[in-house]
N, C-alpha and C. Protein backbone atom coordinates (compact mmCIF):
# COMPACT_ATOMS: atom_id res chain seq x y z
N UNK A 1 40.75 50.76 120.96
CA UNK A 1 41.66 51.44 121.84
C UNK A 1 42.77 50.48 122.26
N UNK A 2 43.78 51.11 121.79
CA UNK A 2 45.05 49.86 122.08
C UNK A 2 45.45 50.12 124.12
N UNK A 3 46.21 49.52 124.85
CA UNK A 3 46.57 49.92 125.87
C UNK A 3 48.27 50.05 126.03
N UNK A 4 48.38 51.08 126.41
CA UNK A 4 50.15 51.21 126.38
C UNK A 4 50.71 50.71 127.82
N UNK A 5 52.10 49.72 127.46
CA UNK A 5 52.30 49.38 128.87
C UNK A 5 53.98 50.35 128.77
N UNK A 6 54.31 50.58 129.81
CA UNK A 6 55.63 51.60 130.09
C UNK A 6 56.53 50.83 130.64
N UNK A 7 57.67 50.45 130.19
CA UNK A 7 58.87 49.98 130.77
C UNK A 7 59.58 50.75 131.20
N UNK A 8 60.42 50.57 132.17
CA UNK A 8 61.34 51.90 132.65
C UNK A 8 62.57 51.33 132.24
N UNK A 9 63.13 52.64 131.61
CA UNK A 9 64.63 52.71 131.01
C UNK A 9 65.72 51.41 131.63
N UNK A 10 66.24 50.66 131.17
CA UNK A 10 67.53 50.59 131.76
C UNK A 10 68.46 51.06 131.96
N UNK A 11 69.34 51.18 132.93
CA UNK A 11 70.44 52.20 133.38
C UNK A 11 71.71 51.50 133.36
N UNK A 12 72.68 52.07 133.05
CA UNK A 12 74.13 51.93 133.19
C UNK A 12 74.73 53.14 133.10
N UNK A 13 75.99 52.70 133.34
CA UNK A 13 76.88 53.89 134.40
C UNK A 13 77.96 54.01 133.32
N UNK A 14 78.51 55.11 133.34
CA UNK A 14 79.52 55.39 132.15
C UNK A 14 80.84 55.90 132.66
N UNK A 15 81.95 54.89 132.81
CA UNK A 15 83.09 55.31 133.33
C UNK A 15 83.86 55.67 132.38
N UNK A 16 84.56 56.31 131.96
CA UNK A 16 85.27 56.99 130.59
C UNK A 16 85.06 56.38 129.60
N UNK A 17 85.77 55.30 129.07
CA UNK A 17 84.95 54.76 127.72
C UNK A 17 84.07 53.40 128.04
N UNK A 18 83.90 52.67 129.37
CA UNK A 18 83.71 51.87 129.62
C UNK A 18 81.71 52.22 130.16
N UNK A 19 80.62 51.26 129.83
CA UNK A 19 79.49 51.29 130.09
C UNK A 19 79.26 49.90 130.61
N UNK A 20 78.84 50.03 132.17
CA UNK A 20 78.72 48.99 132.92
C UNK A 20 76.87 48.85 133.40
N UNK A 21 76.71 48.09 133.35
CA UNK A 21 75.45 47.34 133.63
C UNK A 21 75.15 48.10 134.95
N UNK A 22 73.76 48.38 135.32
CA UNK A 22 73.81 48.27 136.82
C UNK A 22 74.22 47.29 137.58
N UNK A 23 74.43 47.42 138.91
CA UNK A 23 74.66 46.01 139.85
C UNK A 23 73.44 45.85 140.43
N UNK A 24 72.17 46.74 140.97
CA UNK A 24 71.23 46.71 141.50
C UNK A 24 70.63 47.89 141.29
N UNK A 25 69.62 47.54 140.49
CA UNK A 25 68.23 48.56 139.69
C UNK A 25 67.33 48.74 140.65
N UNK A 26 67.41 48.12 142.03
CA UNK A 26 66.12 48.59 142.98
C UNK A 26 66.79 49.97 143.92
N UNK A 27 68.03 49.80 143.60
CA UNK A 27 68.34 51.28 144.35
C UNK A 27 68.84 52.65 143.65
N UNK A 28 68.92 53.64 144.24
CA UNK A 28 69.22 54.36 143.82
C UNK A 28 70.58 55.00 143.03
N UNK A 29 70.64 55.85 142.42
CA UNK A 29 71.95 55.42 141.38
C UNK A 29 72.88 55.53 142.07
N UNK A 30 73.01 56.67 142.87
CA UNK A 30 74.32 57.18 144.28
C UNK A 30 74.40 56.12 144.70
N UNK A 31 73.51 55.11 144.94
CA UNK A 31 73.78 53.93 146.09
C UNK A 31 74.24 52.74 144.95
N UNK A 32 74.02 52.46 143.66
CA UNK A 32 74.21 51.38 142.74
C UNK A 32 75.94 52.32 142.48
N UNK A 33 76.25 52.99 142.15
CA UNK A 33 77.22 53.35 141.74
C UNK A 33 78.72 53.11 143.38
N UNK A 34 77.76 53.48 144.33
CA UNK A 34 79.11 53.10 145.42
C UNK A 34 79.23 51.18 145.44
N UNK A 35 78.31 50.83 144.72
CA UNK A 35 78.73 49.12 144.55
C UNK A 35 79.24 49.58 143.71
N UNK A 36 79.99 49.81 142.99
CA UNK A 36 80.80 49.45 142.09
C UNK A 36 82.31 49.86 142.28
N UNK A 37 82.50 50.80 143.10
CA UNK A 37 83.66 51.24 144.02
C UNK A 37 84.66 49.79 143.82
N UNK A 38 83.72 49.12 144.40
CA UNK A 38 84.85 47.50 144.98
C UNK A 38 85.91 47.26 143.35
N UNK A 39 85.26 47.55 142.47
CA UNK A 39 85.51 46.82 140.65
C UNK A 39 86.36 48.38 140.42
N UNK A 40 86.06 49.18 141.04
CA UNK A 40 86.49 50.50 139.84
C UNK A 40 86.22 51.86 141.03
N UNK A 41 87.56 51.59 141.61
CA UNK A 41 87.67 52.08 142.66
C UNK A 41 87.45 53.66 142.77
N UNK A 42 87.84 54.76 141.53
CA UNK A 42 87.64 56.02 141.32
C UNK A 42 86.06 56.19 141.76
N UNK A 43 85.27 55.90 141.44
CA UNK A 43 83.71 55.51 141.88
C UNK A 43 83.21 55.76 143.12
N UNK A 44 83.92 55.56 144.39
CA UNK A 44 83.60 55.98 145.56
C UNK A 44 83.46 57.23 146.11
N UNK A 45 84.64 58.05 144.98
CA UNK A 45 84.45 59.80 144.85
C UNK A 45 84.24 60.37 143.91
N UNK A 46 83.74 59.91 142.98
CA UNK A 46 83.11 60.07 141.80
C UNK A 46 81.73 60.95 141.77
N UNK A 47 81.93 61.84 140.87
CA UNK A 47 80.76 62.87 140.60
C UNK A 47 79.50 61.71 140.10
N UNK A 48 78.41 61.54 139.81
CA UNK A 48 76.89 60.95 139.01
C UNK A 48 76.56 62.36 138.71
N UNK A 49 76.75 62.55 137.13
CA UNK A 49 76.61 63.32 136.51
C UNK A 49 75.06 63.09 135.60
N UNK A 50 74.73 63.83 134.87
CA UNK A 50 73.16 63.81 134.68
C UNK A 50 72.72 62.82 133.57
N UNK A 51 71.72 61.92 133.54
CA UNK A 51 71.89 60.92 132.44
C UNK A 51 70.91 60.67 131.45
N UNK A 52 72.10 60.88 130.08
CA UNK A 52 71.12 60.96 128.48
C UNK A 52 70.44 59.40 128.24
N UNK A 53 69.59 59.61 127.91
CA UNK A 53 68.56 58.52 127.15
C UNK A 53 69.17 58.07 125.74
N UNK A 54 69.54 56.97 125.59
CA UNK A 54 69.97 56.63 124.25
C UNK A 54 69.80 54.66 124.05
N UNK A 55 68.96 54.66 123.28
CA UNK A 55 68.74 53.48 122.46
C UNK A 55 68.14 52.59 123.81
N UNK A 56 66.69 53.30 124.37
CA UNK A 56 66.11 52.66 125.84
C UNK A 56 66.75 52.51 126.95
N UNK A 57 68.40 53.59 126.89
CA UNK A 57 69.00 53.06 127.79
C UNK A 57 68.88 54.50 129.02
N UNK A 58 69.47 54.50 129.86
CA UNK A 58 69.47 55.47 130.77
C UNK A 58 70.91 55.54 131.41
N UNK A 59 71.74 56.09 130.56
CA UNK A 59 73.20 56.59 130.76
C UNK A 59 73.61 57.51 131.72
N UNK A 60 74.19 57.00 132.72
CA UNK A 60 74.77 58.09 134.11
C UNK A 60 76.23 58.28 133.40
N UNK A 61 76.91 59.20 133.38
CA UNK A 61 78.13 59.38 133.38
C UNK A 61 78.74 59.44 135.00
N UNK A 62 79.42 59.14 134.94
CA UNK A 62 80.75 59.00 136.48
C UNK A 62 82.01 59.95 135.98
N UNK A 63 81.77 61.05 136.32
CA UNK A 63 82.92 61.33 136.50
C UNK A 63 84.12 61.47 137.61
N UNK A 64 85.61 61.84 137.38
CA UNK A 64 86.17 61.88 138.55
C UNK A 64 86.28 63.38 139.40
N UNK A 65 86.91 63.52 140.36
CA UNK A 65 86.36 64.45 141.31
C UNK A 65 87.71 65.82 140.08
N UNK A 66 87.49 66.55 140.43
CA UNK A 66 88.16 67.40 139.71
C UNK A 66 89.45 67.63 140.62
N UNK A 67 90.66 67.68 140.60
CA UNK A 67 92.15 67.85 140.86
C UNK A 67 91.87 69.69 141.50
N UNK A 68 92.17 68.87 142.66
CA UNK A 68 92.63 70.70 143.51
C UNK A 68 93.80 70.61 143.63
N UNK A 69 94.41 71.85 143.51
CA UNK A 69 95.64 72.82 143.36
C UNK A 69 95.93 74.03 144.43
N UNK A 70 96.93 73.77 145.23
CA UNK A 70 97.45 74.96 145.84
C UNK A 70 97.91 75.97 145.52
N UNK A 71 97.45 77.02 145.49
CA UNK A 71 98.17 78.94 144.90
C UNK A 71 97.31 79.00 144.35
């Protein structure tokens, strides 16, 4: 009987074409993503959109807030 050990995904954040490291993996992504505000300022009102699994990684997309319009 072999024993399986489970690593948890690493995460990074996906600002349009750019994929940034977390800054801090002990918190939560809403809260790792407003650190990053300071570097990449759109980020502070930025959507955390839902995140795909690819190559062990754990990909948040960031998007920006969507453009409101009067009329």
């Amino acid at each position: 009987m072999t024993a399986l050990t489970l690593q948890p995904l690493t995460r990074r954040f996906k600002i349009a074409s750019l994929e940034i490291p977390d800054p801090a993996p002990h918190l939560s992504p809403t809260e790792a993503v407003k650190l990053l505000a300071a570097s990449y300022p759109h980020c502070a009102h930025g959507l955390l959109g839902d995140p795909e699994e690819r190559d062990g990684l754990l990909i948040y997309p960031v998007e920006k807030m969507p453009v409101k319009t009067n009329g």
